[in-house]
PDB file of N, CA and C in Angstrom:
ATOM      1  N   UNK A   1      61.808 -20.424-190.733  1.00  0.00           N
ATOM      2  CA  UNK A   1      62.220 -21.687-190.193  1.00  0.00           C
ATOM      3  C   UNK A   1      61.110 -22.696-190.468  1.00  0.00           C
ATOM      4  N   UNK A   2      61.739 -23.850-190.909  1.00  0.00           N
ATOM      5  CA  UNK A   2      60.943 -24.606-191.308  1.00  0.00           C
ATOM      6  C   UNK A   2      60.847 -26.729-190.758  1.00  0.00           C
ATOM      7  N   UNK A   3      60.208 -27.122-190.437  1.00  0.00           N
ATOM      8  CA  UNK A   3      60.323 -28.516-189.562  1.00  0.00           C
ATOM      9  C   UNK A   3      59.626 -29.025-190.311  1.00  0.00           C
ATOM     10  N   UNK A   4      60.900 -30.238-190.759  1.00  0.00           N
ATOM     11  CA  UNK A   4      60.105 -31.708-192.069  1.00  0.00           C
ATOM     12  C   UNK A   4      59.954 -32.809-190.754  1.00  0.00           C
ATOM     13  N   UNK A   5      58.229 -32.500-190.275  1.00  0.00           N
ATOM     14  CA  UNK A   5      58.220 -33.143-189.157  1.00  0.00           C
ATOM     15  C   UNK A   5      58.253 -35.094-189.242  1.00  0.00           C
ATOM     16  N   UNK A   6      58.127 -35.388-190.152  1.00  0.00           N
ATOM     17  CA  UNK A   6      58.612 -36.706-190.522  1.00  0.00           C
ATOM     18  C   UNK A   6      60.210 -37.455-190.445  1.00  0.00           C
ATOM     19  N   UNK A   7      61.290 -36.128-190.435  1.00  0.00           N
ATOM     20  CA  UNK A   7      62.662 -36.532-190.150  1.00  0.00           C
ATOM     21  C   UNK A   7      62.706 -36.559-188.817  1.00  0.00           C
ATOM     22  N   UNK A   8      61.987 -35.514-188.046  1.00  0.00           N
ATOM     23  CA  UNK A   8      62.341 -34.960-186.399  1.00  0.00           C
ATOM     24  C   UNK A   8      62.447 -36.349-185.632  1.00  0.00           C
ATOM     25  N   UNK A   9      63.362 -36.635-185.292  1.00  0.00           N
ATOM     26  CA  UNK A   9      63.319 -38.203-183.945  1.00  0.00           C
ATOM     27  C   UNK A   9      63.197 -37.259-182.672  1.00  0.00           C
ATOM     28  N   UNK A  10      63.034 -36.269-182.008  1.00  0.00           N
ATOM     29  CA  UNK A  10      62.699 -35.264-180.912  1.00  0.00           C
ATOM     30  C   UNK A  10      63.864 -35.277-180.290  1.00  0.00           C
ATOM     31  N   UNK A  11      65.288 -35.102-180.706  1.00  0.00           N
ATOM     32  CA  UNK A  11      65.773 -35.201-179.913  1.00  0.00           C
ATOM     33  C   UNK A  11      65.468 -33.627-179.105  1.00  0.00           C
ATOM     34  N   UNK A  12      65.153 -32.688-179.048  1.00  0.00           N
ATOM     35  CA  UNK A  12      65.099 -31.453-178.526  1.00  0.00           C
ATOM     36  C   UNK A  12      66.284 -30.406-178.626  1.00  0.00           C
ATOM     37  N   UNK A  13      67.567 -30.673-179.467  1.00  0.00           N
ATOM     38  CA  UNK A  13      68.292 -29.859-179.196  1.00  0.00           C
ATOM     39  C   UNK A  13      68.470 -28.330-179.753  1.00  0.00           C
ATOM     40  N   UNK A  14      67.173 -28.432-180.651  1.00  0.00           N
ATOM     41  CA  UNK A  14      67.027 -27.299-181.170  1.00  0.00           C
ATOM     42  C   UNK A  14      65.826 -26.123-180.211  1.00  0.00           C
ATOM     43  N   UNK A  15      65.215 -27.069-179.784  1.00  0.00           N
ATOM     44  CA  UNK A  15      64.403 -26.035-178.838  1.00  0.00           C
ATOM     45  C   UNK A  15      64.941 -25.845-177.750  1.00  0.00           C
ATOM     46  N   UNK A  16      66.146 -26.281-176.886  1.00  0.00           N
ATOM     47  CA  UNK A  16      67.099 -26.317-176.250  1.00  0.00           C
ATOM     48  C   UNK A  16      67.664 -25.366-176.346  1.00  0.00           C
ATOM     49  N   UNK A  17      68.699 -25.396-177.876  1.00  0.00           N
ATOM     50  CA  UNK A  17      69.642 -23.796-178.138  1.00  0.00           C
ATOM     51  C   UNK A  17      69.095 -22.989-178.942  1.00  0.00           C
ATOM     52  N   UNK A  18      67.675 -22.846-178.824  1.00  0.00           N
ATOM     53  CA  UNK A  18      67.256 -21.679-179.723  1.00  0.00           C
ATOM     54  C   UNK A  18      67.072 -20.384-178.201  1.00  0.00           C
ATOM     55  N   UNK A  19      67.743 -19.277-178.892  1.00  0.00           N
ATOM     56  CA  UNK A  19      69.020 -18.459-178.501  1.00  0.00           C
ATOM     57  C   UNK A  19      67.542 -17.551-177.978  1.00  0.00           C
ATOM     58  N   UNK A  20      66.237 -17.749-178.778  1.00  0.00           N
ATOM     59  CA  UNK A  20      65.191 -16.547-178.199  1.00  0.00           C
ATOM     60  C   UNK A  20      63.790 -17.856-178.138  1.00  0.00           C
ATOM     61  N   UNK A  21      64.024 -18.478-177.876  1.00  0.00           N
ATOM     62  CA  UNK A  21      62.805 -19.469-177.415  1.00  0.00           C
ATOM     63  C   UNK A  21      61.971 -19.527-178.438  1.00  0.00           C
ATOM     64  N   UNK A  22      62.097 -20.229-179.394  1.00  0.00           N
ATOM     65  CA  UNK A  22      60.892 -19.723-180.892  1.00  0.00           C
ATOM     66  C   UNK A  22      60.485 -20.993-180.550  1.00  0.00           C
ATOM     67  N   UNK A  23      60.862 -22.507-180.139  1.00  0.00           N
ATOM     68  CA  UNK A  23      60.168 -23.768-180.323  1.00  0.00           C
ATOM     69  C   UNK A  23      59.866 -24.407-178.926  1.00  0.00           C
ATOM     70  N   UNK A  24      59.156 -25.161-179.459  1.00  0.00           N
ATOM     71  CA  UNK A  24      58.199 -25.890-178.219  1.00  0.00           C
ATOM     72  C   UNK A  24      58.378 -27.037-178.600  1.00  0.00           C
ATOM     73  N   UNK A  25      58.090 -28.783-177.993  1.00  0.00           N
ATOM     74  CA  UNK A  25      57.531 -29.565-178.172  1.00  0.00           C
ATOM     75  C   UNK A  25      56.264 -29.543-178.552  1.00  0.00           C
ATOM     76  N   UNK A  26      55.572 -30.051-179.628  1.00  0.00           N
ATOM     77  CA  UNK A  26      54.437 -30.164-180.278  1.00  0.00           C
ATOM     78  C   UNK A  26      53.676 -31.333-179.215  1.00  0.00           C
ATOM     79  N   UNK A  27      51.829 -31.351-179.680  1.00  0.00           N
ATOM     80  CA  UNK A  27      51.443 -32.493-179.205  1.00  0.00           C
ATOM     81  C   UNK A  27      51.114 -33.781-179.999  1.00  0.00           C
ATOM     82  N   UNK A  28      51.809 -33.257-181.961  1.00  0.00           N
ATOM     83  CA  UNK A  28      52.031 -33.942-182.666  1.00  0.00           C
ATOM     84  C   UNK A  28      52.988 -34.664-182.870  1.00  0.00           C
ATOM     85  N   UNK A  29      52.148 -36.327-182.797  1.00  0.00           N
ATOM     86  CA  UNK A  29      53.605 -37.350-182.983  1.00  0.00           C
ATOM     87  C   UNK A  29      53.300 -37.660-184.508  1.00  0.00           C
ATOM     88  N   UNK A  30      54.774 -38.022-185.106  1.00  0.00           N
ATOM     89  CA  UNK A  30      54.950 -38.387-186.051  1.00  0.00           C
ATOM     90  C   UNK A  30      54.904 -39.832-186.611  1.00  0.00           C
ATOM     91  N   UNK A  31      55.446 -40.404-187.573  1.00  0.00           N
ATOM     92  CA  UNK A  31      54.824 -41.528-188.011  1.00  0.00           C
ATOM     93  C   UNK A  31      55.762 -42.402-187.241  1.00  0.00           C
ATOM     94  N   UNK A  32      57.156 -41.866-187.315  1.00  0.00           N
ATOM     95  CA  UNK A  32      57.942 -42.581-186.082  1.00  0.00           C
ATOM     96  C   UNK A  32      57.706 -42.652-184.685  1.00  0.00           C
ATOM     97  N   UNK A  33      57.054 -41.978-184.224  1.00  0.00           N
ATOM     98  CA  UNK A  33      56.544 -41.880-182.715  1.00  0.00           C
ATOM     99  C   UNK A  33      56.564 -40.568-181.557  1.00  0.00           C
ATOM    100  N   UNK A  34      57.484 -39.664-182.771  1.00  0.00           N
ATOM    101  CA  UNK A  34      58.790 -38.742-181.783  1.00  0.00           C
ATOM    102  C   UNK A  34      57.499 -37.717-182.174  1.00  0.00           C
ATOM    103  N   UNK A  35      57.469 -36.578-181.045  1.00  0.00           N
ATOM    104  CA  UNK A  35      56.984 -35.047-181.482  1.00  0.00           C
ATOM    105  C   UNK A  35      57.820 -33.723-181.332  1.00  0.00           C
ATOM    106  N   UNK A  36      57.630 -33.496-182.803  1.00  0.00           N
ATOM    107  CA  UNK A  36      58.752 -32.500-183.148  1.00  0.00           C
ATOM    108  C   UNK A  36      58.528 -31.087-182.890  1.00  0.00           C
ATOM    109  N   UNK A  37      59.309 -30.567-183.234  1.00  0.00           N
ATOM    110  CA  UNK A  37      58.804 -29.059-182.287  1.00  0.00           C
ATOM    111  C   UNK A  37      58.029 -28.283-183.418  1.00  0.00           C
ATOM    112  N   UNK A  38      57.712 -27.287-182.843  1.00  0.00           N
ATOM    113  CA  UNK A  38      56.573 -26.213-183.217  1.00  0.00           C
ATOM    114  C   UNK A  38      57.117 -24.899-183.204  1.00  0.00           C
ATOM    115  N   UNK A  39      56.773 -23.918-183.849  1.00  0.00           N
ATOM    116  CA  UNK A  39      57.143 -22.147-183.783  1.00  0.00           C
ATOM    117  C   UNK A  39      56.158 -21.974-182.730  1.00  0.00           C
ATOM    118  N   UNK A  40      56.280 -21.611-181.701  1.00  0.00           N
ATOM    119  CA  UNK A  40      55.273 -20.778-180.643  1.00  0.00           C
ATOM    120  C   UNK A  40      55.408 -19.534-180.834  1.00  0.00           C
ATOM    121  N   UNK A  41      56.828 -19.038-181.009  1.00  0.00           N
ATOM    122  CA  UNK A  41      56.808 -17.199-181.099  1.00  0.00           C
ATOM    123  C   UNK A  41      57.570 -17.564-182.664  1.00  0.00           C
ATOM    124  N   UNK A  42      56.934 -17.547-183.704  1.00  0.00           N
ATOM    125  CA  UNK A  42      57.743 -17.725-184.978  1.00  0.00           C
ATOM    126  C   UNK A  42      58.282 -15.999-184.848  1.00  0.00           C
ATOM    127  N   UNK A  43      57.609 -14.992-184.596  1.00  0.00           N
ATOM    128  CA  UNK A  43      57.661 -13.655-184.778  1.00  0.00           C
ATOM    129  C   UNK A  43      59.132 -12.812-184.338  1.00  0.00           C
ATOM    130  N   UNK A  44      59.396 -14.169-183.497  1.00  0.00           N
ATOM    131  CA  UNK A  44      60.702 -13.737-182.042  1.00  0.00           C
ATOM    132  C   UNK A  44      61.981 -14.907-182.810  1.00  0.00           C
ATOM    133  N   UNK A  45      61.524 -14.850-184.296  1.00  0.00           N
ATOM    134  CA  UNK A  45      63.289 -16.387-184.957  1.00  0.00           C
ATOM    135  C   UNK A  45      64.160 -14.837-185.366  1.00  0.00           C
ATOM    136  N   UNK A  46      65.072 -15.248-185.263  1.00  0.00           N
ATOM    137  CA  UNK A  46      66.002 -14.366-185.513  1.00  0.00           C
ATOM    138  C   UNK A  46      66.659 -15.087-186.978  1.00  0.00           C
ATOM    139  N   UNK A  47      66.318 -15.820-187.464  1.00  0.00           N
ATOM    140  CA  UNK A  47      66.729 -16.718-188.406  1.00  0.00           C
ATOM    141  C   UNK A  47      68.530 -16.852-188.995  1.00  0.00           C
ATOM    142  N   UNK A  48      68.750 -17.411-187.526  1.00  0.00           N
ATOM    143  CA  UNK A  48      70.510 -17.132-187.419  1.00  0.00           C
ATOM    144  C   UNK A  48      70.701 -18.531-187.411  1.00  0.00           C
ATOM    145  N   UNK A  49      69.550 -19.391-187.852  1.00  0.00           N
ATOM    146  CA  UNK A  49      70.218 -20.696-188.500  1.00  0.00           C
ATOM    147  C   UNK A  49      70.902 -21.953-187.278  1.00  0.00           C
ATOM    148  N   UNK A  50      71.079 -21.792-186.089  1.00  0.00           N
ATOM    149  CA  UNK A  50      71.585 -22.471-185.067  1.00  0.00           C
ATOM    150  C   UNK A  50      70.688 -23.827-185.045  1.00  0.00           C
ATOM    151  N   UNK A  51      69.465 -23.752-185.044  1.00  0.00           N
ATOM    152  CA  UNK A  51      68.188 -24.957-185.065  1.00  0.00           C
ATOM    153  C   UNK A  51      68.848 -25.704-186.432  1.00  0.00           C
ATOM    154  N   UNK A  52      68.890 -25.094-187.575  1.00  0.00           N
ATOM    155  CA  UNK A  52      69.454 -26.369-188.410  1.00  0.00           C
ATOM    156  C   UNK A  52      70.571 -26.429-188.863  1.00  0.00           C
ATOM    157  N   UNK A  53      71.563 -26.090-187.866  1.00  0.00           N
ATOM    158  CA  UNK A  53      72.934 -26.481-187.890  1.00  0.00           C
ATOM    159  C   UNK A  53      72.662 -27.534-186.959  1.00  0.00           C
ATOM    160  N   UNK A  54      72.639 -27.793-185.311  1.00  0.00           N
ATOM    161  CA  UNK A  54      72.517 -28.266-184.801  1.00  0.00           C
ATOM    162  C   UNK A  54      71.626 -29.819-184.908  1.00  0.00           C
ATOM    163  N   UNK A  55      70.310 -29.905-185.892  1.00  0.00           N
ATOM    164  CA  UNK A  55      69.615 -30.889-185.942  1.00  0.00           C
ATOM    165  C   UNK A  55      70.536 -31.981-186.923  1.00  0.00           C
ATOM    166  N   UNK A  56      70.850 -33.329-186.204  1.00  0.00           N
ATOM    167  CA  UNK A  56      71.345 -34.168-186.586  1.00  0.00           C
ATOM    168  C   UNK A  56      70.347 -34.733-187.748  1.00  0.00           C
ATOM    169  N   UNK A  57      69.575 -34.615-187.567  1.00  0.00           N
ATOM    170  CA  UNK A  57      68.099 -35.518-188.958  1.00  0.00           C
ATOM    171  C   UNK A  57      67.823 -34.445-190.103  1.00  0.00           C
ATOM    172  N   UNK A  58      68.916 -33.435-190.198  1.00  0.00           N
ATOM    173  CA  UNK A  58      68.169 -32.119-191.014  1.00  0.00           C
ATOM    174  C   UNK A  58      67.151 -32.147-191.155  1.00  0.00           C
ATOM    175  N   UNK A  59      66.457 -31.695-189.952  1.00  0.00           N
ATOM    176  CA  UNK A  59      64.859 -31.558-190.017  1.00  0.00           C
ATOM    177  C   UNK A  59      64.344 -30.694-189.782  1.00  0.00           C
ATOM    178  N   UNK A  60      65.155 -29.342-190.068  1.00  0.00           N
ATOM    179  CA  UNK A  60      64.637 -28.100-189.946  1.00  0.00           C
ATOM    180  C   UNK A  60      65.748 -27.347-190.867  1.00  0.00           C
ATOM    181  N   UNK A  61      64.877 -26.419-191.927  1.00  0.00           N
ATOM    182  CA  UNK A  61      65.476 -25.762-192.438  1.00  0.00           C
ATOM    183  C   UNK A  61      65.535 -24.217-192.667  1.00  0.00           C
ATOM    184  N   UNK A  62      66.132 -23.297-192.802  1.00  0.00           N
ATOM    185  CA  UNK A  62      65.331 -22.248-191.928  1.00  0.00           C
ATOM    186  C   UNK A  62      65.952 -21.584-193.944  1.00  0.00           C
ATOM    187  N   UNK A  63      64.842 -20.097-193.652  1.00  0.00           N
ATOM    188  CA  UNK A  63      64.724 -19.532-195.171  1.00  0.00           C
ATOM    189  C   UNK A  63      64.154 -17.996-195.251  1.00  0.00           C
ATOM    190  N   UNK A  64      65.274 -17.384-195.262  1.00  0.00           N
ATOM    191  CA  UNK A  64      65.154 -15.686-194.864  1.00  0.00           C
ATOM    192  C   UNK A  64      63.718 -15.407-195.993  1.00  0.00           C
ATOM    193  N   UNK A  65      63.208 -14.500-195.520  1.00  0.00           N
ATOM    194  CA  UNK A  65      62.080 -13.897-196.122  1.00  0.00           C
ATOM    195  C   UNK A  65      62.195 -12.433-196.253  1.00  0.00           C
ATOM    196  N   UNK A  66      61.628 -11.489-197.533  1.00  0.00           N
ATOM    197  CA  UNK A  66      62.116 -10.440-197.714  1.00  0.00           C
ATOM    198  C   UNK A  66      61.696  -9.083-196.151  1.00  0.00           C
ATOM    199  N   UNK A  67      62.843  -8.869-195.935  1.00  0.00           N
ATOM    200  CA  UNK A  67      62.599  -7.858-194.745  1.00  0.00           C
ATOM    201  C   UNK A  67      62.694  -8.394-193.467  1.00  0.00           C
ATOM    202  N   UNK A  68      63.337  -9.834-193.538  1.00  0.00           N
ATOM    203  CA  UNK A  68      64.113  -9.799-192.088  1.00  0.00           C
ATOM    204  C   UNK A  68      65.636 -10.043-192.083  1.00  0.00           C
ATOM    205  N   UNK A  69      65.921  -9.260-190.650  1.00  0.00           N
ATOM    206  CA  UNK A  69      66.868  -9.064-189.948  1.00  0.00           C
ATOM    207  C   UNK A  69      68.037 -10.316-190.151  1.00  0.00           C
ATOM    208  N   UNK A  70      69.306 -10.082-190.751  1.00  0.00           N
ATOM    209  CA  UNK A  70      70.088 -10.910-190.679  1.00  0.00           C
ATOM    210  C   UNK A  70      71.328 -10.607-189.645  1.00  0.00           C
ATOM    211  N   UNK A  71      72.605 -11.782-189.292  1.00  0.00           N
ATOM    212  CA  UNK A  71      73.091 -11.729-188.188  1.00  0.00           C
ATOM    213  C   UNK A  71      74.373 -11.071-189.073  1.00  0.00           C
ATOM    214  N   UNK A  72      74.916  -9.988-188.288  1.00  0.00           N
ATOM    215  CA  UNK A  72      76.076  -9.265-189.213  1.00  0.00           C
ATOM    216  C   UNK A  72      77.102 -10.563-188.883  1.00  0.00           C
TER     217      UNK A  72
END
């Protein structure tokens, strides 16, 4: 999972419905003003893609890596 923290306007709805708590609010603001979220438990993404379905600014894009777990 990945955050183009320059699109993020914060709305939060991805650290909201992330299904195992992987994001936080950051204490980084962006050039727009907003602070976008952060991986706190990157270890705990299930990478089932909900964070960038949900982000209206596609500002997160998420990108399986060899040897993880996908959603049947």
């Amino acid at each position: 999972m990945h955050v183009l923290v320059e699109r993020c306007k914060g709305c939060g709805w991805c650290i909201e419905f992330c299904p195992r708590g992987v994001l936080e609010v950051s204490d980084q603001i962006n050039t727009k003003g907003y602070h976008p979220p952060v991986a706190v438990r990157a270890e705990d993404c299930l990478s089932c893609g909900l964070c960038e379905l949900l982000c209206p600014e596609f500002a997160i894009y998420v990108v399986e890596t060899e040897g993880e777990a996908t959603l049947p």
